[in-house]
Each structure stands twice: as C-alpha cells, then as structure tokens.
Protein backbone atom coordinates (compact mmCIF):
# COMPACT_ATOMS: atom_id res chain seq x y z
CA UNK A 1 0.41 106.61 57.67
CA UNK A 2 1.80 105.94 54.38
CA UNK A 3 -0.94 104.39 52.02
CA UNK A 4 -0.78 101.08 50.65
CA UNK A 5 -0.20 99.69 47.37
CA UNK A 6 -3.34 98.98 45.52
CA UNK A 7 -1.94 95.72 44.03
CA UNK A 8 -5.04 94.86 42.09
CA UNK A 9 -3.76 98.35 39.49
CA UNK A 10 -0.82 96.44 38.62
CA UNK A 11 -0.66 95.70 34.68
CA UNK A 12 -0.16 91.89 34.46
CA UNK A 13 0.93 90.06 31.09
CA UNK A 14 1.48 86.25 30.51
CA UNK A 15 3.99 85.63 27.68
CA UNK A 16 3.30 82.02 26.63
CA UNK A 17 6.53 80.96 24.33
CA UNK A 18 9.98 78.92 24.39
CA UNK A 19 12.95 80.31 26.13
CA UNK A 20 15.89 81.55 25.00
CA UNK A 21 19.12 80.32 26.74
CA UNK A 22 20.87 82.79 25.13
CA UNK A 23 18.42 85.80 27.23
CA UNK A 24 17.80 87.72 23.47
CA UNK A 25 14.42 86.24 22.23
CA UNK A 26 11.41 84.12 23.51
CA UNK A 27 10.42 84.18 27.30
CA UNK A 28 13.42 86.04 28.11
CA UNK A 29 12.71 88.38 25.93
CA UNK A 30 9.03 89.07 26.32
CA UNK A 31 10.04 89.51 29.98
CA UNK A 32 12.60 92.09 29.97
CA UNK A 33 9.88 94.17 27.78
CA UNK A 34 7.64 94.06 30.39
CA UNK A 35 9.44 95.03 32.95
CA UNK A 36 10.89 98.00 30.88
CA UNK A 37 7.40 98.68 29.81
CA UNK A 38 5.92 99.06 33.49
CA UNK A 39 3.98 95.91 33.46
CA UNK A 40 4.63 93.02 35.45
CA UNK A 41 5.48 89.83 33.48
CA UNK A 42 4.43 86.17 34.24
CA UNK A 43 5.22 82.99 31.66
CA UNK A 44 4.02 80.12 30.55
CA UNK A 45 6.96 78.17 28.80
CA UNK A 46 6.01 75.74 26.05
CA UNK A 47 9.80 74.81 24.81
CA UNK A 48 13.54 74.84 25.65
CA UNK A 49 15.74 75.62 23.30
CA UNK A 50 19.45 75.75 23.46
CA UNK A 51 20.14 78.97 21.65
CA UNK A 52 22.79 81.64 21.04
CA UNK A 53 23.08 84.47 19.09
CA UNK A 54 24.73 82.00 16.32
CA UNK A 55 22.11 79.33 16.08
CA UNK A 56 19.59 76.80 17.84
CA UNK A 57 21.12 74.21 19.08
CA UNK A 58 18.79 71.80 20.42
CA UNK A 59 14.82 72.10 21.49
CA UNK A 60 12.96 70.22 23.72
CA UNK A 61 8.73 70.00 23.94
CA UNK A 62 6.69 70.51 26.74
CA UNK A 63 4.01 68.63 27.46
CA UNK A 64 1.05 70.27 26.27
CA UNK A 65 -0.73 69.35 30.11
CA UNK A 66 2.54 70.90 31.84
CA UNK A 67 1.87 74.15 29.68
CA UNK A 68 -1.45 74.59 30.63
CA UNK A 69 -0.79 74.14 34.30
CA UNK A 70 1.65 77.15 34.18
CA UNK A 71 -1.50 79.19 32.49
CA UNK A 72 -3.88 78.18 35.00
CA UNK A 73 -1.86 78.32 37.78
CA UNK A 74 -0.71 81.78 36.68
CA UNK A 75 -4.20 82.71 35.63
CA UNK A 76 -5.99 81.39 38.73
CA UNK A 77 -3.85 83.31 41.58
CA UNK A 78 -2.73 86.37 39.59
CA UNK A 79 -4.84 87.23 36.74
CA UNK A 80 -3.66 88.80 33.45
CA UNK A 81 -4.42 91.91 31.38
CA UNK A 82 -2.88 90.98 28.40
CA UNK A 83 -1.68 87.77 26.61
CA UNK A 84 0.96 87.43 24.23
CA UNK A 85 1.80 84.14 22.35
CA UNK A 86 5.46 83.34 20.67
CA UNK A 87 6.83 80.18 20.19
CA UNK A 88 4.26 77.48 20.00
CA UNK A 89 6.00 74.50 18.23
CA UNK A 90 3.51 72.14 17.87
CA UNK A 91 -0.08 71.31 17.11
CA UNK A 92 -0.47 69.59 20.78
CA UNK A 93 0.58 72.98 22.57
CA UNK A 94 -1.92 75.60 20.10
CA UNK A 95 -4.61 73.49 20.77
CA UNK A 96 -3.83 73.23 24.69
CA UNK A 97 -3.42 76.80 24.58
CA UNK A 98 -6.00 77.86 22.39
CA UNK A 99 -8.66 75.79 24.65
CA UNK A 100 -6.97 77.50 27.87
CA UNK A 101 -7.57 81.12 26.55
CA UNK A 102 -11.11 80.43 25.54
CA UNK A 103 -12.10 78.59 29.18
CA UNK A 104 -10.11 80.94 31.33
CA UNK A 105 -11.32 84.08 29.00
CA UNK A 106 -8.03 85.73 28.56
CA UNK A 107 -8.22 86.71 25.12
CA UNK A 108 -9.47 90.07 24.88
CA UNK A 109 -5.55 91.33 24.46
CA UNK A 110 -4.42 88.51 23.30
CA UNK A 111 -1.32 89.15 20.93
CA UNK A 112 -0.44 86.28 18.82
CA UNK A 113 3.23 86.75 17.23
CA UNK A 114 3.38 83.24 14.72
CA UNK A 115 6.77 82.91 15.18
CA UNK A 116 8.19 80.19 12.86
CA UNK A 117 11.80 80.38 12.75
CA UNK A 118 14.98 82.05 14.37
CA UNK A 119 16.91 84.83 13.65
CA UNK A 120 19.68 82.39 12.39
CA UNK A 121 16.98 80.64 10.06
CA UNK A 122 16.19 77.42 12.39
CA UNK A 123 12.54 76.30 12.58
CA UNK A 124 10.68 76.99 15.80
CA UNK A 125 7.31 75.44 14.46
CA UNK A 126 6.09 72.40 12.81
CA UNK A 127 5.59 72.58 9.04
CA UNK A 128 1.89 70.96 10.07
CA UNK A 129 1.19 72.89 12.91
CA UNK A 130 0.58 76.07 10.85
CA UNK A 131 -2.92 75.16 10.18
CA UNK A 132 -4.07 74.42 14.34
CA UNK A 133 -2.37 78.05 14.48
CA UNK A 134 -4.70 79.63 12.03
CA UNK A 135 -7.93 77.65 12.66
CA UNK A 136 -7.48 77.45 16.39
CA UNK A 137 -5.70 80.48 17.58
CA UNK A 138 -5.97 83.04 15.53
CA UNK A 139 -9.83 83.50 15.92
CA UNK A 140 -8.97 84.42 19.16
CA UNK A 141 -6.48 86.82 19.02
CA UNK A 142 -6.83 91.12 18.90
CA UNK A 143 -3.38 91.14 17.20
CA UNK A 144 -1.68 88.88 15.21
CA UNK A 145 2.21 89.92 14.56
CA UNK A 146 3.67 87.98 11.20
CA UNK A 147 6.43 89.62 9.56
CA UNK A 148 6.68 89.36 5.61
CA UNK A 149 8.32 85.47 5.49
CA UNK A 150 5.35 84.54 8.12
CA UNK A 151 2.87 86.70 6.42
CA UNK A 152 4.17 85.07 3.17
CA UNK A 153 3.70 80.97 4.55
CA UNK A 154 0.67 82.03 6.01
CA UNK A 155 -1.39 82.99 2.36
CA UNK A 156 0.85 80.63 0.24
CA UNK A 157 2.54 83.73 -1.75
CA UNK A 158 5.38 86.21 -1.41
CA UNK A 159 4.92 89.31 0.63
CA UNK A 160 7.63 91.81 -1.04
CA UNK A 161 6.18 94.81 -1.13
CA UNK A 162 3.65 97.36 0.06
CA UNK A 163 1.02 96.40 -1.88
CA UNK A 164 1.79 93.03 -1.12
CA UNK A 165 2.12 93.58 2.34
CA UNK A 166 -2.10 95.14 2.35
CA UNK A 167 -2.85 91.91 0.53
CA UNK A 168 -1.36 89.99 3.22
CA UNK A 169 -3.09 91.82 5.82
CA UNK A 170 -6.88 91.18 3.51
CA UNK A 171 -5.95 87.77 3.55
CA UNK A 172 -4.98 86.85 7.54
CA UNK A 173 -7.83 88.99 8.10
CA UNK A 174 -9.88 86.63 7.24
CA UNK A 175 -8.39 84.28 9.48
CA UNK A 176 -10.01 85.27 12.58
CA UNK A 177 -7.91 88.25 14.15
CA UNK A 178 -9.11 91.50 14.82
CA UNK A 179 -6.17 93.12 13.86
CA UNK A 180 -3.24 92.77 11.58
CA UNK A 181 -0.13 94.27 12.45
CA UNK A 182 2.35 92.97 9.20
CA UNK A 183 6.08 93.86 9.87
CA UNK A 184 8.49 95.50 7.23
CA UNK A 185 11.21 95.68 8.75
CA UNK A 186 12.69 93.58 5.70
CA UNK A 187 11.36 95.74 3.20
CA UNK A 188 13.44 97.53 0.69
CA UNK A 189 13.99 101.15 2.11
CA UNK A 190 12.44 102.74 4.77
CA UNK A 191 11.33 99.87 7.19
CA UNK A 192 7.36 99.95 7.75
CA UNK A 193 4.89 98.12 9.38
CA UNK A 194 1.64 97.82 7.98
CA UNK A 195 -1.53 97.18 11.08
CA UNK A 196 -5.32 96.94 9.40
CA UNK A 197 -8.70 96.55 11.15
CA UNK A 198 -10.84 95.17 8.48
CA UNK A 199 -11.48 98.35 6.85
CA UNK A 200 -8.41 101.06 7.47
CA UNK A 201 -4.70 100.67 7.04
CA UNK A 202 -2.10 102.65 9.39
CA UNK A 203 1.36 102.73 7.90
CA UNK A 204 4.19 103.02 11.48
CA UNK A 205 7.67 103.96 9.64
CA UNK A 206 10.89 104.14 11.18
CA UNK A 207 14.78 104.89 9.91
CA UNK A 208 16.64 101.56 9.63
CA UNK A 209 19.84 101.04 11.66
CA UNK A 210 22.78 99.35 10.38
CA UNK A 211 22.97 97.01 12.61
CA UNK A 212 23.51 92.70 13.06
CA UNK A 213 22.70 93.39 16.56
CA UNK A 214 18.49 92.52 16.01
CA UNK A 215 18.41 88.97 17.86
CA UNK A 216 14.61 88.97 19.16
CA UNK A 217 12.91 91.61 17.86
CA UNK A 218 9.94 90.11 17.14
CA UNK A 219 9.71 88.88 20.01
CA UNK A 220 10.09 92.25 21.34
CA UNK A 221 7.92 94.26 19.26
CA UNK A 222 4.84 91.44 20.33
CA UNK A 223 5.46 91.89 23.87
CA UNK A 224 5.77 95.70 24.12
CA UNK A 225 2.26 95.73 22.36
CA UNK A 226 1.07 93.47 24.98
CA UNK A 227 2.20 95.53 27.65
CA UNK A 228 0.37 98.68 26.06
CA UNK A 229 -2.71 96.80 25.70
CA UNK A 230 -1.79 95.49 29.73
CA UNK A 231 -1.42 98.91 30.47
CA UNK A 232 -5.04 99.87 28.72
CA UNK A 233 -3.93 101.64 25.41
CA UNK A 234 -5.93 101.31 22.03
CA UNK A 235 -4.61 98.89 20.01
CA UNK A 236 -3.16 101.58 17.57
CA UNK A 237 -1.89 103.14 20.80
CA UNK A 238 -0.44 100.15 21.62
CA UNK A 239 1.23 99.45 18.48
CA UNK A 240 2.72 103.07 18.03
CA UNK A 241 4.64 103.07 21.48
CA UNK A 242 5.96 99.08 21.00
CA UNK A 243 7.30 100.73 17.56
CA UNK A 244 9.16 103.67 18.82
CA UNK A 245 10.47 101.10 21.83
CA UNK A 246 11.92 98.26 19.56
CA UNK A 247 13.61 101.34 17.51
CA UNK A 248 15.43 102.31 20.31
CA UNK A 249 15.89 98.78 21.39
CA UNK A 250 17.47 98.19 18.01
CA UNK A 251 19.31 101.24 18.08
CA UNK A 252 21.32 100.25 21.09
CA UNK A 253 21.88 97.09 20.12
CA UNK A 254 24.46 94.81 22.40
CA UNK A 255 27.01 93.72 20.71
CA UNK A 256 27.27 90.10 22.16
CA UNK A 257 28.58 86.72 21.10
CA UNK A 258 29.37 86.01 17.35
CA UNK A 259 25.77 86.02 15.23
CA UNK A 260 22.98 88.66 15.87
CA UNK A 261 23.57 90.08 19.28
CA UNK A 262 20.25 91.29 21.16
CA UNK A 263 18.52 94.23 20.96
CA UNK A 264 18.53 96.12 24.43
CA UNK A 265 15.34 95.67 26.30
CA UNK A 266 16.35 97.85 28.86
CA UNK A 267 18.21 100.93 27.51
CA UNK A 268 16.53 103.80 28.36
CA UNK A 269 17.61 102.41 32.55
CA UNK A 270 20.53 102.30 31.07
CA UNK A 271 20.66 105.67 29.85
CA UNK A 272 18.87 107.26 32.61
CA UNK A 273 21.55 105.66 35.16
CA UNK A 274 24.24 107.20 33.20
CA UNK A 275 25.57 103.31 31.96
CA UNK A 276 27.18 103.47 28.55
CA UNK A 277 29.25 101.07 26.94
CA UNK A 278 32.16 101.72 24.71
C-alpha cells in the first residue's frame, strides 16, 4: 500500500503584498518563487495595482479589516512557516498587519522587504507611513530587505557605497530587526549585498548582467529567502540560496512588453524541460 503524504511536512509561506497585474512583481511574484523554491505559497493581498512592465497605472487600497481576514483565515486552517511582507501602502494596513503577526505569532521568519516604489519609479507607499513601518513592523521581523534608495529614506542619508551600505545596516539595526540584509545591486561594480546580525557582516557578490529585463526582483530576492527560512535554513543559509536564485532569475530574464520585462521565476523548469526561447 503506497504511503500517504504527510501533509503537515509541507513548507508553507504567506506573502502579504499588492499584486501585480502585469505577473512580474508583488503577489505574483512572491508566488511563482515559492513554488520554484519547493514551498507552497498562500497570500494575503493588501493592494491592486494596475501595472506593466512600463509603469503603475492605477492602485487601489484594501481595507485594512479585509487584509487581516485573508491572514487569519490563511493562518487559522493552514498555518505558515515563514512570512514575507512587500507592498504595504499605508499606515492602516502595517498596523493591521503588524497586530496580526504578533496575535497569531507568525513572526519568527518573518521577512519584511520595505518596498517603496516600482521599478518604473512610482510610489507604492505613503510618504507618512514610513514611520508605522519602522516602529511597528520592523521590531518584528528576522529580516528586513531595503535596497540602497530604501536603506537611504530609511536613515535620512545616501547609501552609495560600501561603507555606506555597513552604516546603513548599524543604523536599521537599531530599528528592531534581527537581521539586515542591504541590497547592492545598484552599486558601482560588482553588485553586492551586504546582511549583518548586530555584530558580523557577510558580503553575497554576484557578476552583473546587462540586462532591462529586472522587473520584480526585490520582490523576488524577499520571497526566495522566505522560502529558505519555510524550508528551515539559517538565515545566512537562507540568504545565500535566494542570491544565487534571483541571479539566475535575472540572468534569464523575459523579454516582455516595452519597460523592464520580468525576471524568470521559473527557469531552471524551464531548462530542465528542455524550453528555450529564441
């Protein structure tokens, strides 16, 4: 008799965040990395946005209430291993949010990525909201994902360089998270990202691809550490195989529509199935 499926092994991860219309960033985004990742995704969606690889178009709240029935209901019935948070866009849906992670006690992975603005440069949070972010949620986060214009708004300074970049990582420590993971992928040269503890820095360098084809890869790079933590890795652990994945993500980039295509979630299927495009 074949044996059954232990269902309760399953690596679960809630992505709480906006969607994407255009499938490259936000929800849609964080999902596809799950499932390439071996973990089974669930979300929570907190915005609409009417978005292409061009622009964002038009965005529409949730109710704060309506997003915290998706967490409990998802919480309640499924469970989670690890959270990851994107696009909040307001102070109404941290606080919601922030309140729902500490009652339901689904924070011990909980990755927050403070996303802030688009690939095409269009705000995805509320000038004000920044502070509820970093007094509310970021106590409760493991990880906490800026990359150097985020890291930059969030200590009131310019993050340019490496040194800069360690500074930044002192600074949001303080904040709350246990962990700073500062991305440098805009960096002059070789792309790093910088992650810090409190007392040691690990550098996680790459080669940078030539590419416009990048649409949601913060996104990405959040939600592939999730699913490591999901999956029970270390936090470095985690943040060393979400590197090497967005790389290759970002190496096969699609080249779709006419602004920033998206990276490709799922290319090693892709490879492994023998599907190349030309």
């Amino acid at each position: 008799m074949k044996e059954e499926l232990n269902m309760t092994k399953i690596p679960r991860a809630l992505t709480i965040a906006g969607s994407d219309s255009g499938g490259g960033a936000g929800i849609q985004a964080d999902l596809k990395t799950f499932s390439a990742l071996g973990v089974f995704g669930m979300s929570a969606i907190t915005a609409l946005t009417a978005q292409n690889t061009v622009g964002v178009h038009g965005v529409v709240e949730l109710d704060p209430a309506f997003v915290s029935s998706q967490i409990h209901a998802v919480v309640t019935d499924i469970g989670v291993d690890a959270v990851k948070t994107g696009m909040l866009s307001n102070a109404g849906i941290i606080s919601r949010v922030a309140k729902d992670i500490e009652a339901l006690q689904i924070g011990a992975n909980l990755v927050v990525d403070p996303v802030m603005v688009a690939k095409s440069g269009d705000a995805l949070l509320r000038r004000e909201a920044i502070e509820t972010l970093v007094r509310e949620l970021f106590p409760l986060a493991l990880v906490v994902t800026p990359n150097l214009h985020e890291a930059g708004v969030l200590i009131g300074a310019e993050v340019t360089n490496r040194e800069d970049m360690k500074e930044a990582a002192k600074r949001i420590k303080s904040f709350g998270p246990r962990y700073v993971l500062i991305k440098g992928g805009h960096l002059a040269g070789t792309p790093m990202d910088l992650l810090f503890d409190g007392t040691n820095f690990r550098e996680y360098s790459n080669v940078r691809y030539d590419t416009p084809h990048t649409h949601g890869t913060g996104c990405t790079f959040a939600s592939a550490i999730a699913a490591g933590l999901a999956r029970g890795l270390a936090v470095e652990e985690a943040v060393a195989q979400a590197k090497s994945y967005i790389t290759g993500a970002i190496r096969q980039g699609l080249p779709l529509g006419k602004g920033h295509g998206p990276v490709h979630h799922f290319y090693e299927l892709y490879r492994l199935a023998g599907w190349h495009f030309h």
